[in-house]
N, C-alpha and C. Protein backbone atom coordinates (compact mmCIF):
# COMPACT_ATOMS: atom_id res chain seq x y z
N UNK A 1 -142.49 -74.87 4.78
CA UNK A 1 -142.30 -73.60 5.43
C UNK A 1 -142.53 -72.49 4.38
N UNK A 2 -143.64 -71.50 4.68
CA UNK A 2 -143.77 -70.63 3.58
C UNK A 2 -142.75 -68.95 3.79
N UNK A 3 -143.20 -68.15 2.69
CA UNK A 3 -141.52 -67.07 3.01
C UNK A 3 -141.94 -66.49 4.44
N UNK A 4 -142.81 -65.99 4.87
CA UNK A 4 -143.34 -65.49 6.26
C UNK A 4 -143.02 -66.31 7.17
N UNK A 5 -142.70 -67.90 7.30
CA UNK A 5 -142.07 -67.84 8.35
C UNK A 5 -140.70 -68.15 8.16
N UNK A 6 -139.76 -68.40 6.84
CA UNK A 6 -138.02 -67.90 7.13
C UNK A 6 -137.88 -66.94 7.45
N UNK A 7 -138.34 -65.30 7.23
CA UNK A 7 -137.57 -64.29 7.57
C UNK A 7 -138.58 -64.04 8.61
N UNK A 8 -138.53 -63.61 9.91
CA UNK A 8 -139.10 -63.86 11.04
C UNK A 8 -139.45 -62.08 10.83
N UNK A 9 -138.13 -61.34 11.25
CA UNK A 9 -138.19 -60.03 11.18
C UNK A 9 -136.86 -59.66 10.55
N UNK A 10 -136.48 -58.18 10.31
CA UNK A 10 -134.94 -57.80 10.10
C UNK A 10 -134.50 -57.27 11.73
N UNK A 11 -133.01 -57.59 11.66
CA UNK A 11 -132.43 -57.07 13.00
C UNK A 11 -132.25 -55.64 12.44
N UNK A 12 -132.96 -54.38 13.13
CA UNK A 12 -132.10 -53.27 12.97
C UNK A 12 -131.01 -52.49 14.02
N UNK A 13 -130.11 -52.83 13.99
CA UNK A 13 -129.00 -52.49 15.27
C UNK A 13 -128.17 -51.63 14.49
N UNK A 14 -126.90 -51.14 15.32
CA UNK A 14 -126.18 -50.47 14.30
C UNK A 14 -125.40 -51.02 13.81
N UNK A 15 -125.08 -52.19 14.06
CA UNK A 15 -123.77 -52.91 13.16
C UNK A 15 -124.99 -53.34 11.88
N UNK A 16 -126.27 -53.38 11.80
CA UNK A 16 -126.57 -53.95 10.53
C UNK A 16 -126.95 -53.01 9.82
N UNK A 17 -127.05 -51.68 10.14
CA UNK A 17 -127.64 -50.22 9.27
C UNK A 17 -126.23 -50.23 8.62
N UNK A 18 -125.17 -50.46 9.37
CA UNK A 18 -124.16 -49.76 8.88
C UNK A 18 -123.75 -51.00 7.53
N UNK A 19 -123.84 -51.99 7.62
CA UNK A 19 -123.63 -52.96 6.69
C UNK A 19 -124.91 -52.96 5.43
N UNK A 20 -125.98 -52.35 5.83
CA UNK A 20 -126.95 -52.13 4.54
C UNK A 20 -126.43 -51.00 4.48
N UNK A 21 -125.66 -50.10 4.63
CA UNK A 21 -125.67 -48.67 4.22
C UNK A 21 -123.97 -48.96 3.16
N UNK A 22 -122.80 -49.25 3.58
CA UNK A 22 -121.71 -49.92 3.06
C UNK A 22 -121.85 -51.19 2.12
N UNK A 23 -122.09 -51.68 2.53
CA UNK A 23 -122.11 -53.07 1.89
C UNK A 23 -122.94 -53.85 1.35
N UNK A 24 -124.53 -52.76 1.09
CA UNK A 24 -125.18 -53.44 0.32
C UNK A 24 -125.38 -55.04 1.10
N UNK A 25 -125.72 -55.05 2.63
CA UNK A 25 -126.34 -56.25 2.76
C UNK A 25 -127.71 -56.13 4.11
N UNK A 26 -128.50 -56.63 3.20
CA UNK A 26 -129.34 -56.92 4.66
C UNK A 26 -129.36 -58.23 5.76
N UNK A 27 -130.12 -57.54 7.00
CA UNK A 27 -129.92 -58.38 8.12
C UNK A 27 -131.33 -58.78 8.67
N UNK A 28 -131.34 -60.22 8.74
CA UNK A 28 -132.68 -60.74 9.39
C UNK A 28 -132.31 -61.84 10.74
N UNK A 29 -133.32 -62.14 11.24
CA UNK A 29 -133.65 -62.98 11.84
C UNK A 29 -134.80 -64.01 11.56
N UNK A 30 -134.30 -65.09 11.07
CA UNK A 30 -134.50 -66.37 10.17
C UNK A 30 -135.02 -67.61 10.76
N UNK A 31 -135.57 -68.50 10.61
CA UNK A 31 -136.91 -69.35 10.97
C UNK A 31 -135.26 -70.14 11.47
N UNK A 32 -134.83 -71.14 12.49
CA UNK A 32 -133.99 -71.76 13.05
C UNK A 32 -133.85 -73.18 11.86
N UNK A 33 -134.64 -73.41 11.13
CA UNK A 33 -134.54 -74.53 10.57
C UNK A 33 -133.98 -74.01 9.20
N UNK A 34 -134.27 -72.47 8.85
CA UNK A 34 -133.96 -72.48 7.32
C UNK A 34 -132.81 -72.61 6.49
N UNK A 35 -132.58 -72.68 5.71
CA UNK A 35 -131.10 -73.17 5.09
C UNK A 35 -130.85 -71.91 4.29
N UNK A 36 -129.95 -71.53 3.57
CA UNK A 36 -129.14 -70.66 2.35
C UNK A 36 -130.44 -70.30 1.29
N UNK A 37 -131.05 -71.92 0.90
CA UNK A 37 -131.31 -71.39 -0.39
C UNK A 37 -132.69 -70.84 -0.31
N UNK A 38 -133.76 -71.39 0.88
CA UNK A 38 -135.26 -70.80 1.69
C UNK A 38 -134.82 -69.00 1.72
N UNK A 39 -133.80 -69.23 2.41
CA UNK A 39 -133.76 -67.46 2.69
C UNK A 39 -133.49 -66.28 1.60
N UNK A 40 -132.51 -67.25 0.40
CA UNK A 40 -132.42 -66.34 -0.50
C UNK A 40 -133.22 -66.24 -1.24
N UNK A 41 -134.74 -67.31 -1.61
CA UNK A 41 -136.04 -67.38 -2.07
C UNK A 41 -136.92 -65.86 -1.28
N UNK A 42 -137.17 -66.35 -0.14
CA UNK A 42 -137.81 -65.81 0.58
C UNK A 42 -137.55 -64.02 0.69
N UNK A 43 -136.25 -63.83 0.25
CA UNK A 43 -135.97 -62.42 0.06
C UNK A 43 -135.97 -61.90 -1.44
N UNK A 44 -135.83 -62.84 -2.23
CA UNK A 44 -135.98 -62.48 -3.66
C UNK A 44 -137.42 -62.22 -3.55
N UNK A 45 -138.43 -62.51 -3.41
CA UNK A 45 -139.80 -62.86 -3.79
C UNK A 45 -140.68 -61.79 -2.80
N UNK A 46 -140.29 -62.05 -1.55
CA UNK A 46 -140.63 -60.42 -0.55
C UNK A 46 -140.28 -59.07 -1.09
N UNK A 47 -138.95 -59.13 -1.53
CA UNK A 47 -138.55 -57.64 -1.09
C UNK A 47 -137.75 -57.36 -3.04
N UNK A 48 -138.59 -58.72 -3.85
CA UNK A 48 -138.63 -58.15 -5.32
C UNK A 48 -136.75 -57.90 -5.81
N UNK A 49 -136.07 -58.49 -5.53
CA UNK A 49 -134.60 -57.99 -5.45
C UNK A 49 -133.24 -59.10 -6.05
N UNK A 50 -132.69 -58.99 -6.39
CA UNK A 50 -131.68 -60.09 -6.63
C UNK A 50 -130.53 -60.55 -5.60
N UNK A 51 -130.41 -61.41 -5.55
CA UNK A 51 -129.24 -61.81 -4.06
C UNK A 51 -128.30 -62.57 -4.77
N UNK A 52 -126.88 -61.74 -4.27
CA UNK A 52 -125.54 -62.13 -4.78
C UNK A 52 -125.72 -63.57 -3.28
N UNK A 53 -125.33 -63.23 -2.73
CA UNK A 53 -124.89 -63.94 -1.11
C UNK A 53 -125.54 -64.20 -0.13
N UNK A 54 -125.94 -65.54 0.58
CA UNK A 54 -126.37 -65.05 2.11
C UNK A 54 -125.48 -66.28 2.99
N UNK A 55 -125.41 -65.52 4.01
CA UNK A 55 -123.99 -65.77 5.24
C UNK A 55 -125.44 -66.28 6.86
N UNK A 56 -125.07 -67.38 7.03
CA UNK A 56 -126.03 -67.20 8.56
C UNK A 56 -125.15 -67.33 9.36
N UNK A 57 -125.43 -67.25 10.75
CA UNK A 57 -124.87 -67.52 12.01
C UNK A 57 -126.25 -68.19 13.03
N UNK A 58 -125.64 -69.33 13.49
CA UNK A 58 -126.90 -69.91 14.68
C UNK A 58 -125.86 -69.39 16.06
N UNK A 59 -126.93 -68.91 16.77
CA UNK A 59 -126.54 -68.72 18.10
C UNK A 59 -127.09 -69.63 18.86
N UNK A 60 -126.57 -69.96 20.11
CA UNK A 60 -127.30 -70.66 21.17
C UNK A 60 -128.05 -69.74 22.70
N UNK A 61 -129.04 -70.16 22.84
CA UNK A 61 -129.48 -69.30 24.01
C UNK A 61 -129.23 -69.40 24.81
N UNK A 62 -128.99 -68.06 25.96
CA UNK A 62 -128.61 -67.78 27.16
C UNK A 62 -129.19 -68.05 27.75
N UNK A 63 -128.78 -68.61 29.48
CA UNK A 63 -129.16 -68.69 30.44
C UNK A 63 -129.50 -67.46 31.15
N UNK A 64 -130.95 -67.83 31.62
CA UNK A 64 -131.31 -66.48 32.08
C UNK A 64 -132.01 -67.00 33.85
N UNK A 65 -131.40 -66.14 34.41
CA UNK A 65 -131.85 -66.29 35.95
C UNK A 65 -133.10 -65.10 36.20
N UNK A 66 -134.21 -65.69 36.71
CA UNK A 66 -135.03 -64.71 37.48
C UNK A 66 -134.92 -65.38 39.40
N UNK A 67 -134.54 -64.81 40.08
CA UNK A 67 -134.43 -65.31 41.41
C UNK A 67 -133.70 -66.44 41.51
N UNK A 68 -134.70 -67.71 41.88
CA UNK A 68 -134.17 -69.37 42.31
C UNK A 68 -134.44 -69.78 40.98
N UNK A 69 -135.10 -69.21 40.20
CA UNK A 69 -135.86 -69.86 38.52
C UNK A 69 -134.66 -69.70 37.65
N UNK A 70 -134.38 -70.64 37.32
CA UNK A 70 -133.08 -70.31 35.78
C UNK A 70 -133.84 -71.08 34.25
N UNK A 71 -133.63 -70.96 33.27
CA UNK A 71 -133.97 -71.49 32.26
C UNK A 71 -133.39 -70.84 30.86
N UNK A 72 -133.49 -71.10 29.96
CA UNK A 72 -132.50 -70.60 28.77
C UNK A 72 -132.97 -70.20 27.67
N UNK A 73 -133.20 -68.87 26.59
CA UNK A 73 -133.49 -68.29 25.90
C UNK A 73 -133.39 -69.19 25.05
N UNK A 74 -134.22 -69.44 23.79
CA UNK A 74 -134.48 -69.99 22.44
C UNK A 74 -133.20 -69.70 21.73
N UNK A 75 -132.67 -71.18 20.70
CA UNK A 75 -131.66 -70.95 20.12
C UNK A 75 -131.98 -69.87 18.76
N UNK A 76 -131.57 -69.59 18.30
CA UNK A 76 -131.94 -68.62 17.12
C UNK A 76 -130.91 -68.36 15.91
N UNK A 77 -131.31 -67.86 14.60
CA UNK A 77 -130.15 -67.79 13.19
C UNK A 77 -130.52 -66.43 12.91
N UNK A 78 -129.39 -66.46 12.71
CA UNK A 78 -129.44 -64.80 11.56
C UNK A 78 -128.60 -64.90 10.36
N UNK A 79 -129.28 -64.48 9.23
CA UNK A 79 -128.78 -64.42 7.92
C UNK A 79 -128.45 -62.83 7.28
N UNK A 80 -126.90 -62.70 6.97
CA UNK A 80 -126.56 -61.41 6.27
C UNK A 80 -126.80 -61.91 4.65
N UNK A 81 -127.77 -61.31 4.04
CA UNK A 81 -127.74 -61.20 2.27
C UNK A 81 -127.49 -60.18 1.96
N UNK A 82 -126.39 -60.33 1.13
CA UNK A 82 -125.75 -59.88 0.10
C UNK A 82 -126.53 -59.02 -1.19
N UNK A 83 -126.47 -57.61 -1.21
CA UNK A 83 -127.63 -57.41 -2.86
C UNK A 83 -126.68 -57.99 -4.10
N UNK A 84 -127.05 -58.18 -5.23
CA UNK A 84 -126.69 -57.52 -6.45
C UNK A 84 -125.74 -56.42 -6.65
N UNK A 85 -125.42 -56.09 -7.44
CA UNK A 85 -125.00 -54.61 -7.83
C UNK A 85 -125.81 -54.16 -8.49
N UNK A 86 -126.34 -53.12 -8.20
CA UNK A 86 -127.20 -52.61 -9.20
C UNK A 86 -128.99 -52.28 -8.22
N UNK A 87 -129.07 -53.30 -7.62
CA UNK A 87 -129.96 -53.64 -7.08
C UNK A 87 -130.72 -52.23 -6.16
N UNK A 88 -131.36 -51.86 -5.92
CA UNK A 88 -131.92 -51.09 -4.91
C UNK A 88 -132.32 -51.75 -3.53
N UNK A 89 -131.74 -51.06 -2.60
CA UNK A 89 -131.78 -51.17 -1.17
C UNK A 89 -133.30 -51.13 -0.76
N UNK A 90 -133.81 -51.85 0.25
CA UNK A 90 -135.24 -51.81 0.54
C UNK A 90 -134.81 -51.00 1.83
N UNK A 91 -136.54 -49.94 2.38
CA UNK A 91 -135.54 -49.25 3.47
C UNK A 91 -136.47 -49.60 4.44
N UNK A 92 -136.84 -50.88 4.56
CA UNK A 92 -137.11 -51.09 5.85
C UNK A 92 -136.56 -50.79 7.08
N UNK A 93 -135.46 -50.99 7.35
CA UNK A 93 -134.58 -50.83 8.24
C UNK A 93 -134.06 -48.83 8.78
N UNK A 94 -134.99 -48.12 8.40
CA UNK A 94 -134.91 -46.71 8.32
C UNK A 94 -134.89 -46.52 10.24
N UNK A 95 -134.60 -45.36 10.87
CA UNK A 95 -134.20 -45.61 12.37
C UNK A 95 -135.21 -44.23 12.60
């Protein structure tokens, strides 16, 4: 798996502006198979940066009804990393 496909995209919502803006962490949405140490590669080497931490969460997908048709959204991960201190914020995530 190369770094383009662990970090899929970043989530920008407001619970994750507000956590890169406080807490020095960014927020992605992460290839379903990748582990801790792919993602903290994959963000060192993209976005040139040092990573204290990264935290994922797997969700499972929702059931989604159109009419008589039901079927269920793709399971999916998201990873919060942690910067450095010191580190500079990338501003992708600008609104």
């Amino acid at each position: 798996m190369n770094l383009y496909e662990v970090l899929q995209r970043p989530l920008v919502t407001e619970k994750g502006v507000a956590k890169k803006d406080n807490e020095r962490t960014l927020c992605f949405q992460v290839h379903a198979d990748a582990n801790k140490t792919q993602v903290k590669a994959a963000v060192e080497k993209l976005f040139k940066v040092k990573v204290d931490e990264v935290r994922t969460a797997t969700f499972e997908g929702k059931l989604r009804r159109r009419g008589r048709f039901s079927g269920y959204r793709s399971d999916w991960k998201k990873a919060y990393v942690k910067l450095k201190a010191g580190e500079k914020v990338p501003d992708f995530a600008e609104i």
